[in-house]
N, C-alpha and C. Protein backbone atom coordinates (compact mmCIF):
# COMPACT_ATOMS: atom_id res chain seq x y z
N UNK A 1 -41.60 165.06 84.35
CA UNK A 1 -42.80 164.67 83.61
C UNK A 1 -42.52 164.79 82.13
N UNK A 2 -42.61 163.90 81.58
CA UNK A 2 -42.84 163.54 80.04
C UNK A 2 -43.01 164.72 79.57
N UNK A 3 -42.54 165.62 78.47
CA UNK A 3 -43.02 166.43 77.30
C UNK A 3 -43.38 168.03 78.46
N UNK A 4 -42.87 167.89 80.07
CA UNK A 4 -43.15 168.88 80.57
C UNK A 4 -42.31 169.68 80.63
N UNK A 5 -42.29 171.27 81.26
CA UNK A 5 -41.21 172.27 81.01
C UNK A 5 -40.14 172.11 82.09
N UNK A 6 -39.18 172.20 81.39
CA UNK A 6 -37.68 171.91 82.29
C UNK A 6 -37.58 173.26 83.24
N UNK A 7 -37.21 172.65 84.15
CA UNK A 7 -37.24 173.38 85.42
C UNK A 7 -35.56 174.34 85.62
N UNK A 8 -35.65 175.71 85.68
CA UNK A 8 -34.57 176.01 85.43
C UNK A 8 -33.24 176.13 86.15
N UNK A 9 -32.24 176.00 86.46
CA UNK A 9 -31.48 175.32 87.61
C UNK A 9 -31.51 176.61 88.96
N UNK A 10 -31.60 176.14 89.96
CA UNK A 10 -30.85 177.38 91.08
C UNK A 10 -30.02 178.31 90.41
N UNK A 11 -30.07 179.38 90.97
CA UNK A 11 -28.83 180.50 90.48
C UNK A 11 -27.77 179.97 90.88
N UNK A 12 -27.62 179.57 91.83
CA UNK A 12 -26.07 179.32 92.46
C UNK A 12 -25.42 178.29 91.35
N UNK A 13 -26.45 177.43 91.18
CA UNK A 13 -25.95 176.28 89.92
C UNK A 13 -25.48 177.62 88.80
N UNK A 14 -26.24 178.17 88.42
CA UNK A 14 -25.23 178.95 87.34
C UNK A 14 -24.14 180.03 87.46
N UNK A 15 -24.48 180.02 88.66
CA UNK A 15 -22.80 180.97 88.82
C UNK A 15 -21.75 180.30 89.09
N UNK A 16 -22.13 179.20 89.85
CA UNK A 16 -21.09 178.27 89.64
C UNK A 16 -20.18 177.82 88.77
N UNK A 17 -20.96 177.16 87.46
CA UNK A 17 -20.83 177.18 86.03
C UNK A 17 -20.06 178.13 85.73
N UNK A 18 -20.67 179.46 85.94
CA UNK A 18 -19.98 180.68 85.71
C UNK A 18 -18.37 180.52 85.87
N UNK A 19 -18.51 180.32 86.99
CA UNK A 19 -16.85 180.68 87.37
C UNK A 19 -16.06 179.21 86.79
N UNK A 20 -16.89 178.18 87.29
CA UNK A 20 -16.09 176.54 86.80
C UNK A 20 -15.68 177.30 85.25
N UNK A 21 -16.50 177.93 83.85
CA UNK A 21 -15.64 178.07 83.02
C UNK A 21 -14.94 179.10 82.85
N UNK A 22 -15.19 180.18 83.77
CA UNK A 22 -13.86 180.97 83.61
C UNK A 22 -12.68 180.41 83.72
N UNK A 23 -12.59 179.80 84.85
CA UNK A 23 -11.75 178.47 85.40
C UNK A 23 -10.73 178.21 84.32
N UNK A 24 -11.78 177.37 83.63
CA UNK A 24 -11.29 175.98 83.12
C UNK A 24 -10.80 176.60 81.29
N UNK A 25 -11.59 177.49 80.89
CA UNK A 25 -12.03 178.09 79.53
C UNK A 25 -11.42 179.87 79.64
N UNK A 26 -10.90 180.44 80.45
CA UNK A 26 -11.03 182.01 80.36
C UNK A 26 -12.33 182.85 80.39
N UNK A 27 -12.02 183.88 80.53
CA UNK A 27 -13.46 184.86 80.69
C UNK A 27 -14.08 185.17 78.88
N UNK A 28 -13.21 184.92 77.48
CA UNK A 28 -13.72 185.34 76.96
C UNK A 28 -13.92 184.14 76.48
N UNK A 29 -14.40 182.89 76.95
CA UNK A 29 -15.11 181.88 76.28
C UNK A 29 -16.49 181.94 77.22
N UNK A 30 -16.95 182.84 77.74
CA UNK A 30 -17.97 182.85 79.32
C UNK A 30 -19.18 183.89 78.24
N UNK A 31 -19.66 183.27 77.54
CA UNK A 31 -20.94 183.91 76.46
C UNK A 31 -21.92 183.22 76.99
N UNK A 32 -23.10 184.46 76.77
CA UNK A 32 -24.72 183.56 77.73
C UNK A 32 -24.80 182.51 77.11
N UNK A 33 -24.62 182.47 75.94
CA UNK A 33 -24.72 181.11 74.99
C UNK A 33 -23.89 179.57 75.30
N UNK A 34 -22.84 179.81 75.40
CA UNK A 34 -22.01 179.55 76.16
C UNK A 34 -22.13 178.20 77.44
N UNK A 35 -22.60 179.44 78.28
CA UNK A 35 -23.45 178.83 79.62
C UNK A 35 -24.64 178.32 79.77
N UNK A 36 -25.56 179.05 78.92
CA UNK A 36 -27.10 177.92 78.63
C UNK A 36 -26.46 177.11 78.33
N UNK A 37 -25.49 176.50 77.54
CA UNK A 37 -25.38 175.27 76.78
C UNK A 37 -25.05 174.23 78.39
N UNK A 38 -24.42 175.07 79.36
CA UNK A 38 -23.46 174.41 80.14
C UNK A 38 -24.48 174.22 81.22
N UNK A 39 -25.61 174.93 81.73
CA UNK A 39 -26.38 174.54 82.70
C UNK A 39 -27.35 174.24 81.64
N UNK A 40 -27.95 174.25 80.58
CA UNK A 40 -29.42 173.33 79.72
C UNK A 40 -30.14 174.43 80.47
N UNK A 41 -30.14 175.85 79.75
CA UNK A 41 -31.17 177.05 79.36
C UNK A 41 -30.43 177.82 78.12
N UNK A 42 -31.97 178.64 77.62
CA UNK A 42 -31.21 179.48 76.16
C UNK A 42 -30.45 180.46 77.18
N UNK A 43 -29.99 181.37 76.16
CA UNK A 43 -28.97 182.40 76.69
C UNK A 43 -30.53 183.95 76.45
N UNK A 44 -31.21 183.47 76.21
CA UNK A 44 -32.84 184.10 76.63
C UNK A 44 -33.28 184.25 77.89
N UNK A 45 -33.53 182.64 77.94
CA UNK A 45 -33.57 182.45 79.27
C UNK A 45 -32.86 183.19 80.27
N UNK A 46 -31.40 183.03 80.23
CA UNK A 46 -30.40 183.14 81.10
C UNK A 46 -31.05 185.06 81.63
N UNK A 47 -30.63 185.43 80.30
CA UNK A 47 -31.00 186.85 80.33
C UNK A 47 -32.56 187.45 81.03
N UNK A 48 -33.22 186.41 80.88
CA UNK A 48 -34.09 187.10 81.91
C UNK A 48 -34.00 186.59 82.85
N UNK A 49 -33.08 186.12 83.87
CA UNK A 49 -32.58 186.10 85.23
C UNK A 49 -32.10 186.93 85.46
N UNK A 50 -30.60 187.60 85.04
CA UNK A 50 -29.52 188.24 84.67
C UNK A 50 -29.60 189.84 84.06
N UNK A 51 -30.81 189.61 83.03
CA UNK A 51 -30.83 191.14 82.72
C UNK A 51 -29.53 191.44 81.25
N UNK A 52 -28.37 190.97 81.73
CA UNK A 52 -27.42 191.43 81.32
C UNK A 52 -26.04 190.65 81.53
N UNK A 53 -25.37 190.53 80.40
CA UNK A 53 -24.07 190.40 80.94
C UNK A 53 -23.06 190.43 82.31
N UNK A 54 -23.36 191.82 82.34
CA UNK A 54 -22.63 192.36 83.48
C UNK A 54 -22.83 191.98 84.68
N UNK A 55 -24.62 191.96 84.54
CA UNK A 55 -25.18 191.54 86.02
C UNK A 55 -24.72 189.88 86.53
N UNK A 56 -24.70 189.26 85.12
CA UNK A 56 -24.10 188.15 85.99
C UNK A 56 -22.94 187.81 86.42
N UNK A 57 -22.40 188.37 85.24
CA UNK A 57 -20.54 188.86 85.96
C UNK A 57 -20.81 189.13 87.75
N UNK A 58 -21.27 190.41 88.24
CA UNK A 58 -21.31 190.79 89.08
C UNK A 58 -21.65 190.05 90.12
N UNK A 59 -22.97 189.42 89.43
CA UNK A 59 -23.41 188.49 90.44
C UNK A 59 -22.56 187.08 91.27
N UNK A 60 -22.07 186.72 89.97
CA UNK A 60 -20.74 185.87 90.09
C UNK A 60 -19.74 185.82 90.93
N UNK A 61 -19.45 187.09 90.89
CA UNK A 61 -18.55 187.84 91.99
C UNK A 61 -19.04 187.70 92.81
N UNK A 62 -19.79 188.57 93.58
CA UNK A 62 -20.62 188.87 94.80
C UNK A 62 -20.83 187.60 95.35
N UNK A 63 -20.83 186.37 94.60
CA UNK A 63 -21.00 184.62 95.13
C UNK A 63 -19.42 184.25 95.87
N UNK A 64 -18.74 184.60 94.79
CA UNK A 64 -17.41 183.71 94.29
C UNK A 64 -16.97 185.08 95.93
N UNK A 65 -17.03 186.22 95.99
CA UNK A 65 -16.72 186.94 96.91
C UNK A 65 -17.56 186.49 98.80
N UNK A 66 -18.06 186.00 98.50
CA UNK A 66 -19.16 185.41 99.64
C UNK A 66 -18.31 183.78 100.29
N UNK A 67 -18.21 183.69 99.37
CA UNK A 67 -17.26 181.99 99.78
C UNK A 67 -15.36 182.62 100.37
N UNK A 68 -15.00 183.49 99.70
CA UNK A 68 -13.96 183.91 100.09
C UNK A 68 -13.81 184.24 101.41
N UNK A 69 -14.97 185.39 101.64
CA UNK A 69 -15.22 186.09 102.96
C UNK A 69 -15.74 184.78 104.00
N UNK A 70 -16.24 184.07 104.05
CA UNK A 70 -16.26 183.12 104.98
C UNK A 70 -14.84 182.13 105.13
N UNK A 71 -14.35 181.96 104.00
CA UNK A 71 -12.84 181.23 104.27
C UNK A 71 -12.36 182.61 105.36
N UNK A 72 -12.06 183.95 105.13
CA UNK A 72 -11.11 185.05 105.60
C UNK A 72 -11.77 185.02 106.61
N UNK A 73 -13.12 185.09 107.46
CA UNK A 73 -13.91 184.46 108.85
C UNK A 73 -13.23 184.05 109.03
N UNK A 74 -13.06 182.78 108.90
CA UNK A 74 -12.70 181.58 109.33
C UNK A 74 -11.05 181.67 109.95
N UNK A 75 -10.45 182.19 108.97
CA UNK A 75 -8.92 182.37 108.97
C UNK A 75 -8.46 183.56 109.99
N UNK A 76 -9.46 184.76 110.35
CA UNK A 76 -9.37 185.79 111.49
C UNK A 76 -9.66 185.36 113.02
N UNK A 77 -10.83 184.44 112.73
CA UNK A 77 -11.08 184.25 113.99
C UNK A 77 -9.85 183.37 114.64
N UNK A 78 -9.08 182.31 114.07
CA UNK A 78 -8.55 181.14 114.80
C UNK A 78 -7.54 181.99 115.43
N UNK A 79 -7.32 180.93 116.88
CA UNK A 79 -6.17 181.56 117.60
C UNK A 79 -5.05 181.99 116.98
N UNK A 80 -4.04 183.04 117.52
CA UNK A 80 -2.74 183.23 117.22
C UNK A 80 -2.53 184.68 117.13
N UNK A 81 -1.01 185.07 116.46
CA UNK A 81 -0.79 186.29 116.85
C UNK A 81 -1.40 186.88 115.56
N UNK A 82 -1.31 188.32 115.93
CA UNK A 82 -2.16 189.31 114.85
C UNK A 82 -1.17 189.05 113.72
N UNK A 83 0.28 188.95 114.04
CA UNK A 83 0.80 188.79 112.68
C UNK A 83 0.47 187.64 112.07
N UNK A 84 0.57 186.47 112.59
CA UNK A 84 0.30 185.37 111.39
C UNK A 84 -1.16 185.30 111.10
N UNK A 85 -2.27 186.01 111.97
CA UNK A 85 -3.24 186.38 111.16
C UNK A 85 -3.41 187.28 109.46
N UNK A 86 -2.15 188.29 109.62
CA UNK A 86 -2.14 189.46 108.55
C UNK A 86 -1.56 188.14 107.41
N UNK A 87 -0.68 187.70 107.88
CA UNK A 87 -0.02 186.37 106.60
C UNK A 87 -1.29 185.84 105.93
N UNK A 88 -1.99 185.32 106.79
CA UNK A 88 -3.16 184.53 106.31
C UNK A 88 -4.00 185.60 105.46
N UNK A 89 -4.25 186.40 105.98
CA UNK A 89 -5.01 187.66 105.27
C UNK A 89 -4.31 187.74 103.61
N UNK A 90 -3.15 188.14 103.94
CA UNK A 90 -2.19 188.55 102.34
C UNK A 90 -2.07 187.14 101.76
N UNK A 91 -2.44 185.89 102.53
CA UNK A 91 -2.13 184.70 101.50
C UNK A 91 -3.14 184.58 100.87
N UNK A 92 -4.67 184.32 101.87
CA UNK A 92 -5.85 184.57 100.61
C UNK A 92 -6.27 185.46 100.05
N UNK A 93 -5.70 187.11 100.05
CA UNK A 93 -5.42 188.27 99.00
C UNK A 93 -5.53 187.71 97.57
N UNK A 94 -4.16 187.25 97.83
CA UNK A 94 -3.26 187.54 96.13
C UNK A 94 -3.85 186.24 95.42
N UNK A 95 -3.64 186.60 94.25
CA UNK A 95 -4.04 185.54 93.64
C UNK A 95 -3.11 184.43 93.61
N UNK A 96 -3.37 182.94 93.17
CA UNK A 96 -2.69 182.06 92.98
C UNK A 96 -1.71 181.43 91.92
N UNK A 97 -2.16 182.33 90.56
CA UNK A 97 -1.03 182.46 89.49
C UNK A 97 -1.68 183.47 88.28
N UNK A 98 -1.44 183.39 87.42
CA UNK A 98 -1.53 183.78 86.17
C UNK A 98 -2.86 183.12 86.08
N UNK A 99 -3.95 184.18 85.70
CA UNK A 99 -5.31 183.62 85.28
C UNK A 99 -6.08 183.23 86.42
N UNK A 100 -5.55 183.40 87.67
CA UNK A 100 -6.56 183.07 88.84
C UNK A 100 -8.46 183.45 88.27
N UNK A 101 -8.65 182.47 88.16
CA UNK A 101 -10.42 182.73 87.59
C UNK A 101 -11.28 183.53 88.70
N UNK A 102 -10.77 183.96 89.84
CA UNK A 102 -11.57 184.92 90.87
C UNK A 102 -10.87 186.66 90.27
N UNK A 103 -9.73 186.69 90.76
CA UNK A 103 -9.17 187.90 90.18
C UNK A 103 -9.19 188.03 88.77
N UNK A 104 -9.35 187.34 87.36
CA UNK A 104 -9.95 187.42 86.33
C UNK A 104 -11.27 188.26 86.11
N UNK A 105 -11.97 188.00 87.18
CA UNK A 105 -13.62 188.34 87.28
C UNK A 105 -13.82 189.47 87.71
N UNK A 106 -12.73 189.87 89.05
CA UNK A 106 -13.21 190.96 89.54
C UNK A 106 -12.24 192.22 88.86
N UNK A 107 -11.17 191.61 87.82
CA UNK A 107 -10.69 192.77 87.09
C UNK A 107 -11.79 193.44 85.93
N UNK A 108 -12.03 192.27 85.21
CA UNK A 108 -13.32 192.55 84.27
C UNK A 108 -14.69 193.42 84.78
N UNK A 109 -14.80 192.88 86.48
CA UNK A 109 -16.01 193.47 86.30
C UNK A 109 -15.61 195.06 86.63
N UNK A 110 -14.30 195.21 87.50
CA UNK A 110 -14.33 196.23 87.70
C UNK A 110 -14.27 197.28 86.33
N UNK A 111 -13.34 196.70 85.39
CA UNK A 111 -13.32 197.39 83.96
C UNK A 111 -14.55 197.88 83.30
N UNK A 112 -15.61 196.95 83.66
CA UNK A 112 -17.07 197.15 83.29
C UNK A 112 -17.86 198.40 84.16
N UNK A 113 -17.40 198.56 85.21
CA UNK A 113 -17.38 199.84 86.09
C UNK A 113 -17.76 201.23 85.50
N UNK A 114 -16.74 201.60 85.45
CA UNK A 114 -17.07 202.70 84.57
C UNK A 114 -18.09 203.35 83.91
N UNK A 115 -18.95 201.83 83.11
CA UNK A 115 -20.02 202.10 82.52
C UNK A 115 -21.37 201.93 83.30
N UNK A 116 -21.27 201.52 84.66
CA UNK A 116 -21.93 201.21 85.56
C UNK A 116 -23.12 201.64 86.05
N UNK A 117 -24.32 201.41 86.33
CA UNK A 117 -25.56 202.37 87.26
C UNK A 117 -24.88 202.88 88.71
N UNK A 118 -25.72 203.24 89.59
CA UNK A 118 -24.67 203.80 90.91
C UNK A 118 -25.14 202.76 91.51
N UNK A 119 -26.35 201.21 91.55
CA UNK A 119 -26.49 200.57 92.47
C UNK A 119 -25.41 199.36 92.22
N UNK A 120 -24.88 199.21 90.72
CA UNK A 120 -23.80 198.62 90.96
C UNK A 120 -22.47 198.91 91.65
N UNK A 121 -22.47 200.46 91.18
CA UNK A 121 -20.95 200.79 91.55
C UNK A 121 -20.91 200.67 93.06
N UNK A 122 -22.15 200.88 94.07
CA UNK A 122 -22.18 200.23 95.29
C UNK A 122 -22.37 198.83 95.84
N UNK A 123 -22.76 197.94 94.92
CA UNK A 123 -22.38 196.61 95.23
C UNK A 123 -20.80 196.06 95.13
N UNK A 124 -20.33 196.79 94.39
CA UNK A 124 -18.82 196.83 94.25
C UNK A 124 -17.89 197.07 95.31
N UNK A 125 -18.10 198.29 95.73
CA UNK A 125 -17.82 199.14 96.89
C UNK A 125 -18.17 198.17 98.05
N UNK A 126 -18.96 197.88 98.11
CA UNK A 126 -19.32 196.34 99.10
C UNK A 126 -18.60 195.56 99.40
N UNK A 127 -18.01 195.13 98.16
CA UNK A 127 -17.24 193.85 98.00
C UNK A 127 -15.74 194.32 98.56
N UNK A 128 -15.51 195.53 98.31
CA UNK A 128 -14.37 196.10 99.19
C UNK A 128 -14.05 196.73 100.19
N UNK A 129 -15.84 196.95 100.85
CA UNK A 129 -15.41 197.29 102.03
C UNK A 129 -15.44 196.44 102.79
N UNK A 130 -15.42 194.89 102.93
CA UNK A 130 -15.45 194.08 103.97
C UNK A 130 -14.15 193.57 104.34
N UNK A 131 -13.24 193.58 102.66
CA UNK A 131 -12.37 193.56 102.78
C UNK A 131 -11.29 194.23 103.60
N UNK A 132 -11.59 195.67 103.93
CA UNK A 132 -10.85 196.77 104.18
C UNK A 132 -10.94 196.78 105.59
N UNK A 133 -12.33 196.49 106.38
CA UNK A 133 -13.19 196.66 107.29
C UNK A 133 -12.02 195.87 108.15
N UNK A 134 -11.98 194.62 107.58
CA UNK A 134 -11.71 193.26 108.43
C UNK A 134 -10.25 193.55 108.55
N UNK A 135 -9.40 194.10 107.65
CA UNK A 135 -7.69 194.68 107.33
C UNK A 135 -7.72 195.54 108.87
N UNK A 136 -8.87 196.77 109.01
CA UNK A 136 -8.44 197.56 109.79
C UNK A 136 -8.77 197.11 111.52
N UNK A 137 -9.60 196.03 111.43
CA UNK A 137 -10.01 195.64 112.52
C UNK A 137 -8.75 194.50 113.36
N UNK A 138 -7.87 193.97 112.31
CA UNK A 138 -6.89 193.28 112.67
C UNK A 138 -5.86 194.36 113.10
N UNK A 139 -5.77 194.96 112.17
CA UNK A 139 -4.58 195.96 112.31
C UNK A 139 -4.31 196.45 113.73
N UNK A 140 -5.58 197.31 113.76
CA UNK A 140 -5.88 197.81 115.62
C UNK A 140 -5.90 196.84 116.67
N UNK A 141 -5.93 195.43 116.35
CA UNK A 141 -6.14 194.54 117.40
C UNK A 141 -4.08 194.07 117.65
N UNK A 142 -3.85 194.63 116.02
CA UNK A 142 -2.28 194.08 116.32
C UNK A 142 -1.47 195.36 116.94
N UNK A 143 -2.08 196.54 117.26
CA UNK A 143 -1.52 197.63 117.20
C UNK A 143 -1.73 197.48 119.08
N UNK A 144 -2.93 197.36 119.19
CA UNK A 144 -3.44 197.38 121.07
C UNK A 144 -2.68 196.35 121.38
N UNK A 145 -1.90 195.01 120.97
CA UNK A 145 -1.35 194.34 121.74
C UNK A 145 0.13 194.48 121.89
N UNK A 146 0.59 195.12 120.85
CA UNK A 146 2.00 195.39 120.60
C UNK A 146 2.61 195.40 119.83
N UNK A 147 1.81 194.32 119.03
CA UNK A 147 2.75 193.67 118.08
C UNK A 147 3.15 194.16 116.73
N UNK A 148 2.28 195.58 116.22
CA UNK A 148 2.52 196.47 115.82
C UNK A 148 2.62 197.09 115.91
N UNK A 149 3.52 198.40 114.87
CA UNK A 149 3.48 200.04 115.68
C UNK A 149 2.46 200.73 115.82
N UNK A 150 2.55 201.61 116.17
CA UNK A 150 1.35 202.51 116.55
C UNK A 150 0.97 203.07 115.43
N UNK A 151 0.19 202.74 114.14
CA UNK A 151 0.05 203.11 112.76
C UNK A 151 -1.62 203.27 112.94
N UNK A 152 -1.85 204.72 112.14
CA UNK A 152 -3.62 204.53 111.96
C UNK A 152 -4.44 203.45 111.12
N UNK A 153 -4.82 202.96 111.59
CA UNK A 153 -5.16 201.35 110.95
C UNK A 153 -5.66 201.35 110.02
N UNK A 154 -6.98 202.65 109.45
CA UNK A 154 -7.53 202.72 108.45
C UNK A 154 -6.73 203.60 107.62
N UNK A 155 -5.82 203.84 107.89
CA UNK A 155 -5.01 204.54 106.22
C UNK A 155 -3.59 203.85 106.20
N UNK A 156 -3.47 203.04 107.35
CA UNK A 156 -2.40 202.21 106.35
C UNK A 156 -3.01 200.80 106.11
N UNK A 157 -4.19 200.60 106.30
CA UNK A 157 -5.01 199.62 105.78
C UNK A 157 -5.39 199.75 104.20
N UNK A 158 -5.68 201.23 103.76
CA UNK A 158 -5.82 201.71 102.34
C UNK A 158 -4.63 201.80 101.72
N UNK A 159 -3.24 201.92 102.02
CA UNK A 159 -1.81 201.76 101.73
C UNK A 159 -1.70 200.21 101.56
N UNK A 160 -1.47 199.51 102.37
CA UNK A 160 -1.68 197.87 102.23
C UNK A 160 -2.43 197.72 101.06
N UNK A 161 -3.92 197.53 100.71
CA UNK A 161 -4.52 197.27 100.14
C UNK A 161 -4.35 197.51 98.54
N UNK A 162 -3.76 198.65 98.18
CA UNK A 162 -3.66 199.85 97.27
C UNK A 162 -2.16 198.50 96.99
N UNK A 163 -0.94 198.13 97.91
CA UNK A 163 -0.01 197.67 97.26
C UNK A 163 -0.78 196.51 96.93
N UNK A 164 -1.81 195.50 98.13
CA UNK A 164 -1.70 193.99 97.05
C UNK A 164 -2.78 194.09 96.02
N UNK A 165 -3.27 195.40 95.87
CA UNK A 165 -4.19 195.31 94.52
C UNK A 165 -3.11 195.23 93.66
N UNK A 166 -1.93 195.97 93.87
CA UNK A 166 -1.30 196.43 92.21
C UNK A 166 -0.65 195.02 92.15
N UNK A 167 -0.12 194.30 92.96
CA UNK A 167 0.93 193.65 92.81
C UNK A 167 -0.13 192.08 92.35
N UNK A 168 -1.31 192.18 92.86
CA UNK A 168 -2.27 191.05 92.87
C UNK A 168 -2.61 191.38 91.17
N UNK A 169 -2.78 192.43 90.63
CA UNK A 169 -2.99 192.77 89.09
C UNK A 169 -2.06 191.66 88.25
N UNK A 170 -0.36 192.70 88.46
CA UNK A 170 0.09 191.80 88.51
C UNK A 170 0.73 190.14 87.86
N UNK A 171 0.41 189.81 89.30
CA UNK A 171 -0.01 188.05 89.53
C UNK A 171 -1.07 187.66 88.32
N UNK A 172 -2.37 188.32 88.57
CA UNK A 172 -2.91 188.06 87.78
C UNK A 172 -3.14 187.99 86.07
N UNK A 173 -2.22 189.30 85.78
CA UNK A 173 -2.54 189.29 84.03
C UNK A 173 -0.93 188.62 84.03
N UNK A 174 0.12 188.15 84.44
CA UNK A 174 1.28 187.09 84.52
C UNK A 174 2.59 188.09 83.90
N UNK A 175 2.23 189.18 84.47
CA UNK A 175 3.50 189.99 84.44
C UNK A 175 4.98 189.94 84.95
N UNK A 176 5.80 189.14 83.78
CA UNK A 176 7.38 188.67 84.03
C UNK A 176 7.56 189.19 85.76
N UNK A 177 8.36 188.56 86.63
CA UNK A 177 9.13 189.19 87.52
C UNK A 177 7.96 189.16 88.63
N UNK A 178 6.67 188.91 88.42
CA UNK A 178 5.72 189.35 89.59
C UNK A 178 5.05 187.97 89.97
N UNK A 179 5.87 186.94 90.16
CA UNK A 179 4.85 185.95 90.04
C UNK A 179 4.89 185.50 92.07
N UNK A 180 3.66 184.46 92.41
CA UNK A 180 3.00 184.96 93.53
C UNK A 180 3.91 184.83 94.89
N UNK A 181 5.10 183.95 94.55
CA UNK A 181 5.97 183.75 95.50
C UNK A 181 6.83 185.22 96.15
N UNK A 182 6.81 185.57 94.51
CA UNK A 182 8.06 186.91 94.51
C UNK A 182 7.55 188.23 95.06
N UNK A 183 5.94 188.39 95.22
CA UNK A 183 4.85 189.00 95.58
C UNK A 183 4.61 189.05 97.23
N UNK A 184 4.56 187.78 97.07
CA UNK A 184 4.50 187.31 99.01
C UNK A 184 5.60 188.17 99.71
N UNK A 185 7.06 187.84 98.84
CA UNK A 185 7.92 188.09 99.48
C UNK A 185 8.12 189.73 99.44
N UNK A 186 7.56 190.48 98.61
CA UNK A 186 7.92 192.06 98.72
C UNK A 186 6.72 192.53 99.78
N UNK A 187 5.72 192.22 100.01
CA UNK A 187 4.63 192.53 100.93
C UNK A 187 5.31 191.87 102.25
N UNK A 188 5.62 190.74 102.22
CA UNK A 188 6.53 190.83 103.98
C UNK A 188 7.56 191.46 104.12
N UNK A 189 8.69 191.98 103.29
CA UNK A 189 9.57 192.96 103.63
C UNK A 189 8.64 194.26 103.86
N UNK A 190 7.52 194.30 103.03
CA UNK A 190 7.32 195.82 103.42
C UNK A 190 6.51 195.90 104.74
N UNK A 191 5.23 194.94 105.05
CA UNK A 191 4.91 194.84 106.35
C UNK A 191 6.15 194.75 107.48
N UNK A 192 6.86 194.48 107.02
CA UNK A 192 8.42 194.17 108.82
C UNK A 192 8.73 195.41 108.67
N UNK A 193 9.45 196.08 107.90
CA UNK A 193 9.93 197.39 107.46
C UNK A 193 9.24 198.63 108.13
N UNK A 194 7.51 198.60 107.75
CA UNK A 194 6.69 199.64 107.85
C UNK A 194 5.61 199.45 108.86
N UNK A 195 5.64 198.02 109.66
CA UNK A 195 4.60 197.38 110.58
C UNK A 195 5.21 197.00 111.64
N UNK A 196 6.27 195.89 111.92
CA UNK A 196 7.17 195.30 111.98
C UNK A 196 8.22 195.63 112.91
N UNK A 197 8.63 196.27 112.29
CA UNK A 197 10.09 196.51 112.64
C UNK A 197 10.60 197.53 114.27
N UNK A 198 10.56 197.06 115.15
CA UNK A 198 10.49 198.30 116.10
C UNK A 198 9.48 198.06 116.91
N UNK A 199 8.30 197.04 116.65
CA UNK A 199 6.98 197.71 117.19
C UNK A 199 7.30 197.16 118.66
């Protein structure tokens, strides 16, 4: 309607945005200002959706983490052995190079942590325990069939995890010598070695 008030987009439209310019622009071109310009609201506006910076960071995540976890569904359930399930697992882990705009986000937000309320620092905690959940639920399913050793699933699930965080870091800030091929390949020597090998 003519001269009437613009209707303000879905959230999902702006987290989208969100991440399209982390993407495309880095995280420190990602200003509320920024993004009103990029979905058509002030960075006023934005803020009273959002609250805050952080919250939409977070929120961002918690999206951009929601689409992941249904790809990693998707990729657990299909037939095959527990190991080329764990492959699939450690392939959509790690990031995809230098600047991956998902692992960008969730380093920042975690950095933002620190300064955190406790209902964030548990939406966080969220985001990693499904991760962990789904690690240990394979693990035991590869452990009851054979195909791994007899390892406690939830603490060498926190061992696993603990290596492709560091090595996924990493990948991500484009640390000489760590790039994602060379990454792949030290996490399958160490899964055959410590999973693998014997079972």
């Amino acid at each position: 309607m003519a001269g009437g008030r613009k209707q303000a987009p879905p959230r999902e439209d702006v987290l989208v945005a969100a991440m399209e310019m982390i993407a495309e622009r880095g995280l420190e071109k990602l200003t509320m200002a920024a993004l009103g310009r990029e979905v058509g609201m002030s960075s006023g506006h934005l803020l009273y959706y959002f609250h805050s910076k952080d919250e939409l960071l977070l929120q961002t995540l918690e999206w951009s983490e929601g689409r992941l976890g249904a790809e990693r569904g998707r990729l657990l359930a299909r037939t095959g052995t527990a190991r080329e399930r764990l492959d699939a697992y450690v392939d959509l882990y790690v990031p995809d190079g230098h600047r991956d705009p998902h692992w960008t986000l969730w380093l920042e937000v975690w950095n933002r942590s620190q300064n955190a309320d406790e209902a964030a620092r548990e939406r966080q905690a969220a985001i990693e325990g499904v991760w962990h959940r789904d690690l240990v639920a394979l693990l035991a399913e590869g452990v009851s069939r054979g195909e791994f050793r007899r390892v406690d699933p939830d603490r060498f699930a926190a061992r696993l995890r603990a290596l492709l965080d560091g090595f996924s870091i990493h990948v991500a800030i484009g640390l000489r010598g760590t790039d994602r091929t060379q990454v792949l390949g030290h996490v399958r020597e160490f899964l055959y070695d410590s999973l693998l090998a014997d079972a």
